[in-house]
N, C-alpha and C. Protein backbone atom coordinates (compact mmCIF):
# COMPACT_ATOMS: atom_id res chain seq x y z
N UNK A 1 21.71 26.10 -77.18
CA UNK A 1 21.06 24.92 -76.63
C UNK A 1 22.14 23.89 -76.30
N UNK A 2 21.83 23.01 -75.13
CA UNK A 2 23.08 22.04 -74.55
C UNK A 2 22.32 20.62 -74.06
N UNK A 3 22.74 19.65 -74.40
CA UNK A 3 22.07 18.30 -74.15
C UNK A 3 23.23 18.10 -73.24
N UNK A 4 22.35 17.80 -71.86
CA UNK A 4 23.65 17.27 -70.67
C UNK A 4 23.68 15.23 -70.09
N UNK A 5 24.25 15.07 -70.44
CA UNK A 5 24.58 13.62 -69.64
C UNK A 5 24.84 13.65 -68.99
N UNK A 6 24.76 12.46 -67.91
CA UNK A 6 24.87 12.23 -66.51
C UNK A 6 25.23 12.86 -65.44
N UNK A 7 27.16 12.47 -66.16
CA UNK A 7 27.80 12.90 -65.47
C UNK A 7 28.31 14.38 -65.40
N UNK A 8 27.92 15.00 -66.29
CA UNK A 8 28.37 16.59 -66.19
C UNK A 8 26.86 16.94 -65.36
N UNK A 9 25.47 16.26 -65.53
CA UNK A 9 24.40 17.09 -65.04
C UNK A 9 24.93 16.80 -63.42
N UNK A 10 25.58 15.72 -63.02
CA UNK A 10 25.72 15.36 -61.03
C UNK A 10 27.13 16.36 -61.13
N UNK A 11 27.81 16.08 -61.95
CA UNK A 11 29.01 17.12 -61.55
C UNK A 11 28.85 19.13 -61.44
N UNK A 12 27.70 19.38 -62.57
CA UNK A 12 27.63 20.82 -62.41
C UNK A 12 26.32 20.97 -60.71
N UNK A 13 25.51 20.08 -60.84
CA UNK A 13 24.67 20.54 -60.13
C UNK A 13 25.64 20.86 -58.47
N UNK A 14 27.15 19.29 -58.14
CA UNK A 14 27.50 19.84 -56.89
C UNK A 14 28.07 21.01 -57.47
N UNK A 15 29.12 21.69 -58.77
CA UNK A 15 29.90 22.65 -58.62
C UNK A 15 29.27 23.89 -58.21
N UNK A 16 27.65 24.16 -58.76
CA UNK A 16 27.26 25.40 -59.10
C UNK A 16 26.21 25.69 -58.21
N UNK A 17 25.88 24.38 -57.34
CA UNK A 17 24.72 24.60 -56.27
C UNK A 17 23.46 23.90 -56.51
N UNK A 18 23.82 23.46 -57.98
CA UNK A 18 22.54 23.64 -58.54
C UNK A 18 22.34 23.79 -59.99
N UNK A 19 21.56 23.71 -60.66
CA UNK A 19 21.57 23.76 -61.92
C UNK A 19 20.70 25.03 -62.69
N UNK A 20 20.64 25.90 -61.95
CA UNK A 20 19.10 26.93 -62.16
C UNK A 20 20.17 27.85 -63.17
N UNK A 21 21.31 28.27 -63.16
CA UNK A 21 22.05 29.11 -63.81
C UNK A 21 22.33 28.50 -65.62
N UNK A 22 21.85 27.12 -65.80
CA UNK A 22 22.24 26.89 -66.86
C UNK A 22 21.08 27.56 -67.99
N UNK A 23 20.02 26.92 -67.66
CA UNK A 23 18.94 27.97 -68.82
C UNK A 23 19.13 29.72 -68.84
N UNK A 24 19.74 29.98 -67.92
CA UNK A 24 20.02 31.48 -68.48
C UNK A 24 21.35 31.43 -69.19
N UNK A 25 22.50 30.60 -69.23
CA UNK A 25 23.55 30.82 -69.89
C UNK A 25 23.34 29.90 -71.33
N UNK A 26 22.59 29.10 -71.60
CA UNK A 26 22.34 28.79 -72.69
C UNK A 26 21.30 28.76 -73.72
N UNK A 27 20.27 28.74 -72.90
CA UNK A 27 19.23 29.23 -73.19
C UNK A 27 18.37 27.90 -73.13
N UNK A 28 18.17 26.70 -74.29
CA UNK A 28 17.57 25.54 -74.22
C UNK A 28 17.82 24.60 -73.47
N UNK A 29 18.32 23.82 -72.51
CA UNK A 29 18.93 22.63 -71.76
C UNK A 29 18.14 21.42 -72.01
N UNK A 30 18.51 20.56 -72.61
CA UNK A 30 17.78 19.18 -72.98
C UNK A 30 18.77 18.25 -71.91
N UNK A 31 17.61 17.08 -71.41
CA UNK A 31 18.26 16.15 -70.55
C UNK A 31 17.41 14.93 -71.81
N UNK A 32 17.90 14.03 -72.00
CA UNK A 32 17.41 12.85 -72.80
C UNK A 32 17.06 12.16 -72.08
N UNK A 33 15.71 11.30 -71.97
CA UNK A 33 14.80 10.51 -70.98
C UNK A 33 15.96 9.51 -70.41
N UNK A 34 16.58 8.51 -71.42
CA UNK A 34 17.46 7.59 -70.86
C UNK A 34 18.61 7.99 -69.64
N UNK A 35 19.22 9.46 -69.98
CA UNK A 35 19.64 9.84 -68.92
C UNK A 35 19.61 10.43 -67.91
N UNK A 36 17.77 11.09 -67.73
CA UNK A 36 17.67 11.07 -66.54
C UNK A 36 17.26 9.43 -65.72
N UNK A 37 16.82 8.46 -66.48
CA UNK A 37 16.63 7.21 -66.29
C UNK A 37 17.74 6.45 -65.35
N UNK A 38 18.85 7.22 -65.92
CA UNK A 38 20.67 6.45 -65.14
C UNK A 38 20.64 7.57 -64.24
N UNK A 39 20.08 8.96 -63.94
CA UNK A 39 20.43 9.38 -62.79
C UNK A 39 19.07 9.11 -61.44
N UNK A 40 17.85 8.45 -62.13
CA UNK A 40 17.08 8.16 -61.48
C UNK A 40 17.76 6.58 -60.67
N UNK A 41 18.65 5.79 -61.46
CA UNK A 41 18.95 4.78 -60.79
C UNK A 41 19.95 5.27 -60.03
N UNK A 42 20.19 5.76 -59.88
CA UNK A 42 21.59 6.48 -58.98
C UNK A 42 21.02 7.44 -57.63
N UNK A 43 19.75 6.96 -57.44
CA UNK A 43 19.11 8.15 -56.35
C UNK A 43 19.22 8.19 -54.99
N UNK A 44 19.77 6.73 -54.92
CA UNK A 44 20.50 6.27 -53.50
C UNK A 44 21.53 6.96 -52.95
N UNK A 45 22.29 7.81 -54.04
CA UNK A 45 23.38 7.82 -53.98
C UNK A 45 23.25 9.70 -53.99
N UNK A 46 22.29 10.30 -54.55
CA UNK A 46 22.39 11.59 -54.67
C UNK A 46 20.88 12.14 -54.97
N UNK A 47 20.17 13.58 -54.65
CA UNK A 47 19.20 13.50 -55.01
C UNK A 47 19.24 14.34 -56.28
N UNK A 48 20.14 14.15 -57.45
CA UNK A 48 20.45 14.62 -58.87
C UNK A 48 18.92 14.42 -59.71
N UNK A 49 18.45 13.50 -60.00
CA UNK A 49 17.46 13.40 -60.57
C UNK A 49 16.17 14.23 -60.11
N UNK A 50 15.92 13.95 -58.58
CA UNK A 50 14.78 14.92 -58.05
C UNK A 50 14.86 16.52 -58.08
N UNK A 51 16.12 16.96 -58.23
CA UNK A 51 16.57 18.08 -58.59
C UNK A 51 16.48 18.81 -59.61
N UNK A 52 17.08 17.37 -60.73
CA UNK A 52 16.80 17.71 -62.47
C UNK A 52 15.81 18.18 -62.31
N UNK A 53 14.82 18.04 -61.95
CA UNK A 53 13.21 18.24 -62.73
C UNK A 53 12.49 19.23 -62.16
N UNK A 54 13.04 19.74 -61.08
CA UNK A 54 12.49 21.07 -60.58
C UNK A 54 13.11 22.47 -61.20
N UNK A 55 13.93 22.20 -62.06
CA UNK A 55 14.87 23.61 -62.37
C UNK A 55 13.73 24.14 -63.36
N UNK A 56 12.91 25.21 -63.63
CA UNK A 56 12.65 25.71 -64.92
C UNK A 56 13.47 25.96 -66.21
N UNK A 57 12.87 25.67 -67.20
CA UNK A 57 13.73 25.74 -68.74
C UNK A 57 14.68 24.49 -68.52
N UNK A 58 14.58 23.71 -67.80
CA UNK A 58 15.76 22.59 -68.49
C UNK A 58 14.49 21.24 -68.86
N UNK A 59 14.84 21.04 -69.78
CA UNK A 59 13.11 20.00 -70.24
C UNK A 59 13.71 18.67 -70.51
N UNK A 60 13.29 17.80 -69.77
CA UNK A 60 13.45 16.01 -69.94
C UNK A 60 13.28 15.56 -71.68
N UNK A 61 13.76 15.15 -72.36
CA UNK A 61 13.27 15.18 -74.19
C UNK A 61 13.20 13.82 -74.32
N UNK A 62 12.26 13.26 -75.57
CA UNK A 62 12.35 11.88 -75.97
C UNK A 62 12.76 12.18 -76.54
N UNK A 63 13.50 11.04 -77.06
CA UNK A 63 14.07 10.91 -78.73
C UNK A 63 12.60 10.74 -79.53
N UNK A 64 13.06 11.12 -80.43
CA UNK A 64 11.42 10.94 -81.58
C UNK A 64 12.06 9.74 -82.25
N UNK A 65 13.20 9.80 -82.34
CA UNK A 65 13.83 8.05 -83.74
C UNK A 65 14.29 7.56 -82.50
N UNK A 66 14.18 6.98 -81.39
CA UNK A 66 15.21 6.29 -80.73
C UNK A 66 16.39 6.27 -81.09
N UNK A 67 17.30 5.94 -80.45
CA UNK A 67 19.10 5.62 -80.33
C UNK A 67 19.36 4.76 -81.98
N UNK A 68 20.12 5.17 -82.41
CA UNK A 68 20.81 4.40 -83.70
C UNK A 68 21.63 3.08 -82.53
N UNK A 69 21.25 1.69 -83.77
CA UNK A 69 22.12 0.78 -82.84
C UNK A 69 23.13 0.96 -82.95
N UNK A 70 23.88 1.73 -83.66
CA UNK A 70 25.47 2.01 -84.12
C UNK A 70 25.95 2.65 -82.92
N UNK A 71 25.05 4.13 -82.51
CA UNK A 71 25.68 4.34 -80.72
C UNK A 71 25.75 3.90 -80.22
N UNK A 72 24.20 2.55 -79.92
CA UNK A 72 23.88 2.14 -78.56
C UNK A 72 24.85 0.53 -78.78
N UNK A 73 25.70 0.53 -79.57
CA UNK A 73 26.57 -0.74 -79.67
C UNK A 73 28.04 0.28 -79.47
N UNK A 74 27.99 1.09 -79.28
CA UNK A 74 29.29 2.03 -79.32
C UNK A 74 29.43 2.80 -77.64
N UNK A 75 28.22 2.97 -77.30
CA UNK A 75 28.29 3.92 -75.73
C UNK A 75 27.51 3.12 -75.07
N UNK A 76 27.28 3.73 -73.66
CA UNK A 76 25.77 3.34 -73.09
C UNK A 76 24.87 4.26 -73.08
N UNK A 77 23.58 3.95 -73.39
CA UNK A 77 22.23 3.98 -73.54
C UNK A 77 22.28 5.54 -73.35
N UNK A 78 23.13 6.76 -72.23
CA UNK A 78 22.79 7.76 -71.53
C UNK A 78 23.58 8.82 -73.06
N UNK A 79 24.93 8.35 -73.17
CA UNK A 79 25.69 8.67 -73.97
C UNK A 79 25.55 8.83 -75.46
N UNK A 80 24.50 7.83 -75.09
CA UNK A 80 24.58 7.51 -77.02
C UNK A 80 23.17 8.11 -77.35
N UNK A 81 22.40 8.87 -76.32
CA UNK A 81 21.38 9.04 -76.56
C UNK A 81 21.46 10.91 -76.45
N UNK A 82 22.42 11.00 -76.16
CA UNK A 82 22.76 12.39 -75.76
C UNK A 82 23.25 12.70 -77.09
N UNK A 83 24.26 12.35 -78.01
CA UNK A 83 24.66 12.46 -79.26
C UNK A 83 23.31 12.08 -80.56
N UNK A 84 22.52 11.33 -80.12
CA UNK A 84 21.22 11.17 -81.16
C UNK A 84 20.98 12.40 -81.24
N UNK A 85 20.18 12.82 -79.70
CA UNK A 85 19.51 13.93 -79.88
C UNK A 85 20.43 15.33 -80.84
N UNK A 86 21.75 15.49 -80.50
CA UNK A 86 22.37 16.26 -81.17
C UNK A 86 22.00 16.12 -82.46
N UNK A 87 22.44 14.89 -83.14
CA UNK A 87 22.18 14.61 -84.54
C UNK A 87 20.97 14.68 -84.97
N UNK A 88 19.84 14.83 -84.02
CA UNK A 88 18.06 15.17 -84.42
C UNK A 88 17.99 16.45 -84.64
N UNK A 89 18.98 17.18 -83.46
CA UNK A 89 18.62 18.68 -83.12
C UNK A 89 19.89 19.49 -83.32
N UNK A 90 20.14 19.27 -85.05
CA UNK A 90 21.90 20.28 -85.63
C UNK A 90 21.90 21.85 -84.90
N UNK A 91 23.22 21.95 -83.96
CA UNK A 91 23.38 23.04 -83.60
C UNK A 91 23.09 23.08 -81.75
N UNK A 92 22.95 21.71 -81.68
CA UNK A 92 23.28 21.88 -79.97
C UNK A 92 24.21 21.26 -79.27
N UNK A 93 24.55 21.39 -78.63
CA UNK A 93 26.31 21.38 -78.08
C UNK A 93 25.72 20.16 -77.16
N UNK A 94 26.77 19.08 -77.26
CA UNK A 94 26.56 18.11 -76.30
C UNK A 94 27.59 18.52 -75.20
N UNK A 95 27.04 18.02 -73.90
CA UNK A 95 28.29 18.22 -72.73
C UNK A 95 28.61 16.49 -72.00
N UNK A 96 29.66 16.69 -72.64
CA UNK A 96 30.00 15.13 -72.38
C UNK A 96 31.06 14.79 -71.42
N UNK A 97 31.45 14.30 -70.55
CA UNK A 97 32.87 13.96 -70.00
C UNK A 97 33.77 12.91 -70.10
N UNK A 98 33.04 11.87 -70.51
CA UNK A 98 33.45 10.57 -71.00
C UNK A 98 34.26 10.42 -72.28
N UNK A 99 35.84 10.25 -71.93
CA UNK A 99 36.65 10.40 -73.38
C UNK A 99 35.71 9.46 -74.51
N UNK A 100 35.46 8.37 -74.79
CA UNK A 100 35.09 7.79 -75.54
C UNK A 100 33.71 8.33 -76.38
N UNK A 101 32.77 9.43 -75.35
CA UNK A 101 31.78 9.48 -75.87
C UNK A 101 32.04 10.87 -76.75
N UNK A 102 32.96 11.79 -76.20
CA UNK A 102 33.68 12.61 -76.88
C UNK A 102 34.39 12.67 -78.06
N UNK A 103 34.84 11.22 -78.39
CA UNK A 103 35.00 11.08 -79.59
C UNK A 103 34.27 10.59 -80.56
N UNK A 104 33.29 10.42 -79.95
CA UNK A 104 32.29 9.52 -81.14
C UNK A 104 31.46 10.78 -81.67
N UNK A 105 31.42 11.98 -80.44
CA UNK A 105 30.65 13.27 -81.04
C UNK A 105 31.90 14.05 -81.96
N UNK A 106 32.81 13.73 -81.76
CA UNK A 106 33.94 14.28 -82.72
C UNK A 106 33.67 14.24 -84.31
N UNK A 107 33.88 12.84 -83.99
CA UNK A 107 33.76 11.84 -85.24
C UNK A 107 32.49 12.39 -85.99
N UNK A 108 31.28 12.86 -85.27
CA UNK A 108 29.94 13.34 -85.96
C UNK A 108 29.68 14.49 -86.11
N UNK A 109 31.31 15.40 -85.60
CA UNK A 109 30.96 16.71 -85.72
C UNK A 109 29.90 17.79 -85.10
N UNK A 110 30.18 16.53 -83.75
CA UNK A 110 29.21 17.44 -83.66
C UNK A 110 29.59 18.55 -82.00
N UNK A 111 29.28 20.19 -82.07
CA UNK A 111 29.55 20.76 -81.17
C UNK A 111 29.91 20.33 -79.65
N UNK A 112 30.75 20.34 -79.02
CA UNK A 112 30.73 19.88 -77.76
C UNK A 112 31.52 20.85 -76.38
N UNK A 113 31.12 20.10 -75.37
CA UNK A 113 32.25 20.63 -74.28
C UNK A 113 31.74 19.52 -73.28
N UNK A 114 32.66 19.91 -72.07
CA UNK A 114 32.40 19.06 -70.83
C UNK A 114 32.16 20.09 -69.73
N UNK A 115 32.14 18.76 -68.81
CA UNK A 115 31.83 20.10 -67.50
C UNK A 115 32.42 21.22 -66.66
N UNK A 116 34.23 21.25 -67.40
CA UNK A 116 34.69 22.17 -67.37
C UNK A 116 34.76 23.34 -68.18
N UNK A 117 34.39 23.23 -69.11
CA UNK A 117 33.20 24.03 -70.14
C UNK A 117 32.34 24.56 -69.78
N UNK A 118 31.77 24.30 -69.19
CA UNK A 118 30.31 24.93 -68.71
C UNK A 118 31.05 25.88 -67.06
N UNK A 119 32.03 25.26 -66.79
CA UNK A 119 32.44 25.92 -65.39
C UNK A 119 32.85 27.30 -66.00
N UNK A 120 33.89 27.20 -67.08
CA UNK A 120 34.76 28.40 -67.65
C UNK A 120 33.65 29.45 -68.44
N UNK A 121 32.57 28.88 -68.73
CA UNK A 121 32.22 29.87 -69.78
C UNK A 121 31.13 30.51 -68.68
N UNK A 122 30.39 29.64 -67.20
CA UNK A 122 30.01 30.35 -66.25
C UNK A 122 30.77 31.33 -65.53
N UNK A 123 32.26 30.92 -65.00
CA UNK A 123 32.39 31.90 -64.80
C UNK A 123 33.10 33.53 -65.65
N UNK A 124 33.29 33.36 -67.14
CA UNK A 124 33.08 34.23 -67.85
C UNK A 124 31.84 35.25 -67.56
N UNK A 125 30.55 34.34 -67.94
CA UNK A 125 29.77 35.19 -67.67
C UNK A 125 29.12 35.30 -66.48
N UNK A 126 29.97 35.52 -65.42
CA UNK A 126 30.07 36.05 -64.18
C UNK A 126 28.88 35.40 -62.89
N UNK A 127 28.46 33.83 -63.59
CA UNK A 127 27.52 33.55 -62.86
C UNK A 127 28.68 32.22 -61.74
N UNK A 128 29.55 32.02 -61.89
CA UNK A 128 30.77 31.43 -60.96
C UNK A 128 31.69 32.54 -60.58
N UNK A 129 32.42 32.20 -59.76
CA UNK A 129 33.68 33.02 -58.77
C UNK A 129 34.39 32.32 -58.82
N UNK A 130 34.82 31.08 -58.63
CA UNK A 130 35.84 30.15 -58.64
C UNK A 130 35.79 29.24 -59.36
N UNK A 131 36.49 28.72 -60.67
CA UNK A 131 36.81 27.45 -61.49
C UNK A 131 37.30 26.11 -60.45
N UNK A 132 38.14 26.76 -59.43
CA UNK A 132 39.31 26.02 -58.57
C UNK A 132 38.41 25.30 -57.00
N UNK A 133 37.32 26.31 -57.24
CA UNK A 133 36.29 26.22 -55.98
C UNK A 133 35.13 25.02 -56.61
N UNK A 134 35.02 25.40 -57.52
CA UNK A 134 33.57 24.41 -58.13
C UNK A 134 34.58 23.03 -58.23
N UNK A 135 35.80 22.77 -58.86
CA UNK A 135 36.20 21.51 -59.10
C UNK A 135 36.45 20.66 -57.73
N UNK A 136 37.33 21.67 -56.86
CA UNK A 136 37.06 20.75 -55.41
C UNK A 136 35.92 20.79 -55.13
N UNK A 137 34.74 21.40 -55.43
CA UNK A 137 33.78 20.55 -54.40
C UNK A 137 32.88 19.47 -55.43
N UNK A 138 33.36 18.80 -57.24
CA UNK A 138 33.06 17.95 -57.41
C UNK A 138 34.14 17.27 -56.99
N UNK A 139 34.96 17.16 -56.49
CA UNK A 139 36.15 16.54 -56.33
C UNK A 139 35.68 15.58 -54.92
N UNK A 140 35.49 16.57 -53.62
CA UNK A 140 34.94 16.46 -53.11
C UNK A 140 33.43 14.80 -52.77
N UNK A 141 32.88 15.42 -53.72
CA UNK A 141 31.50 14.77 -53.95
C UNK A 141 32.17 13.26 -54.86
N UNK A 142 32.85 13.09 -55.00
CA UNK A 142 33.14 11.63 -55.40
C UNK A 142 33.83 12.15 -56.79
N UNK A 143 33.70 13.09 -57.41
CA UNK A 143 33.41 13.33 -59.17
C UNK A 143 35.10 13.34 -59.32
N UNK A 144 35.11 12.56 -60.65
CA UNK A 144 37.14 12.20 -61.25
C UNK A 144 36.57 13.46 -62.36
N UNK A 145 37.81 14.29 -62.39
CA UNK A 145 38.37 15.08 -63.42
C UNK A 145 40.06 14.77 -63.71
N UNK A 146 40.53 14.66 -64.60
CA UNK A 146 41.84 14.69 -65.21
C UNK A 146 42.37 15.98 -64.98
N UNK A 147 43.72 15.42 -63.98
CA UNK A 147 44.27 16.63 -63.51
C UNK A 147 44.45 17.46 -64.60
N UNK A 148 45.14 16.73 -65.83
CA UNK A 148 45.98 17.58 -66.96
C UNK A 148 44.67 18.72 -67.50
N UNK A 149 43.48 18.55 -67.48
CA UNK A 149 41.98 18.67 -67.70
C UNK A 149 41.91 19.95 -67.35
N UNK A 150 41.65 19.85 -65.96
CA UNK A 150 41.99 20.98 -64.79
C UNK A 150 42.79 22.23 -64.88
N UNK A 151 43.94 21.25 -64.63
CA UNK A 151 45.02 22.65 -65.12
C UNK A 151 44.69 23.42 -66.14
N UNK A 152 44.45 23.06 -67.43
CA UNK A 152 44.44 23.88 -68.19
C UNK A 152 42.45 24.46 -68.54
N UNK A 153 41.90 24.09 -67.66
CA UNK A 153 40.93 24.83 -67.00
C UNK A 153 41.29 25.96 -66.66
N UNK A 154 41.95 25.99 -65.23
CA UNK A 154 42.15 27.03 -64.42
C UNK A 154 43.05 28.12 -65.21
N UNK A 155 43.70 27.18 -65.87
CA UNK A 155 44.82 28.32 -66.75
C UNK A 155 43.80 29.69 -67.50
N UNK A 156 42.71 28.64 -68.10
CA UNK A 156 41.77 29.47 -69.33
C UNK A 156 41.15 30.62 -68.37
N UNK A 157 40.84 29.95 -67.19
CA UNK A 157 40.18 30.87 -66.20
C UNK A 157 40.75 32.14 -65.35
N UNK A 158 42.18 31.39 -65.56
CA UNK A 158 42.92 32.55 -64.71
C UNK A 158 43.41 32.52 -63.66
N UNK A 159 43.08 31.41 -62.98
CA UNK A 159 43.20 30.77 -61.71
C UNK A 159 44.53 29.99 -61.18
C-alpha cells in the first residue's frame, strides 16, 4: 500500500501516462482528501486531479483523527496529511518528494520513497522502458528533480 502526495501523484501521472499502473504494482494507493484538495486547486494548470479519480483501485481517504498540529505546524496541510495517514495505517509507504517532508517521515519511521522510486521499481517490474524517458518528460512538464537524485536513479536502473 502507498499514500501519494501531490507532487509525485502530477509527476508520475506525466512520467507513466497516467496513473492506472500503480494499483497493480502496489496494490492499495491512498490519495488523502487534503491532497487531492491542492491538486484540485492546481486545475488550471493540469488536469491531475480529474484524472486522480478516474483510475480504479486508487481511493481518495479521510483521515479518521485529522492532521496532528505537530505536522500541520511542521509541513503543509498535503504533506502532513500524507504522513498521518501512514501513522493511522502502519505499513504503508509514503511517496514523498519534498526533502523536508522526507524527513519528518524519517524521523517517524516511517516506510518511504519518492517518485523516482516508483519510476525504478516500475520499471523493474517491467511496467516502464525508460527511467531517463519518464524523467524528461516530468522535466519537461515543469517537474524539478535533483540532478544528483537522477543520476543515481538511472544508475539503479541501468541507464
Amino acid at each position: 500500500m502507498i499514500i501519494l502526495n501531490s507532487s509525485p501523484v502530477i509527476h508520475l501521472t506525466v512520467a507513466l501516462g497516467g496513473l492506472d499502473a500503480l494499483p497493480a504494482l502496489y496494490g492499495r494507493v491512498l490519495v488523502p482528501e487534503p491532497v487531492l484538495r491542492e491538486l484540485e486547486a492546481g486545475a488550471e494548470l493540469d488536469d491531475t486531479a480529474r484524472r486522480l479519480r478516474t483510475v480504479p483501485g486508487i481511493e481518495v481517504y479521510a483521515l479518521a483523527t485529522g492532521v496532528s498540529p505537530l505536522l500541520a505546524g511542521e509541513l503543509d496541510l498535503g504533506e502532513a496529511a500524507v504522513i498521518q495517514l501512514a501513522l493511522d495505517l502502519p505499513g504503508a509507504t509514503v511517496v514523498l518528494d519534498d526533502l523536508k517532508a522526507r524527513r519528518v517521515a524519517r524521523r517517524s519511521s516511517i516506510p518511504m520513497t519518492g517518485s523516482l522510486g516508483v519510476l525504478l521499481y516500475a520499471k523493474r517490474r517491467g511496467k516502464l522502458d525508460s527511467v531517463a524517458q519518464a524523467v524528461e518528460r516530468i522535466r519537461r512538464h515543469g517537474g524539478w528533480l535533483a540532478d544528483d537524485v537522477v543520476e543515481r536513479a538511472l544508475a539503479l536502473a541501468g541507464e
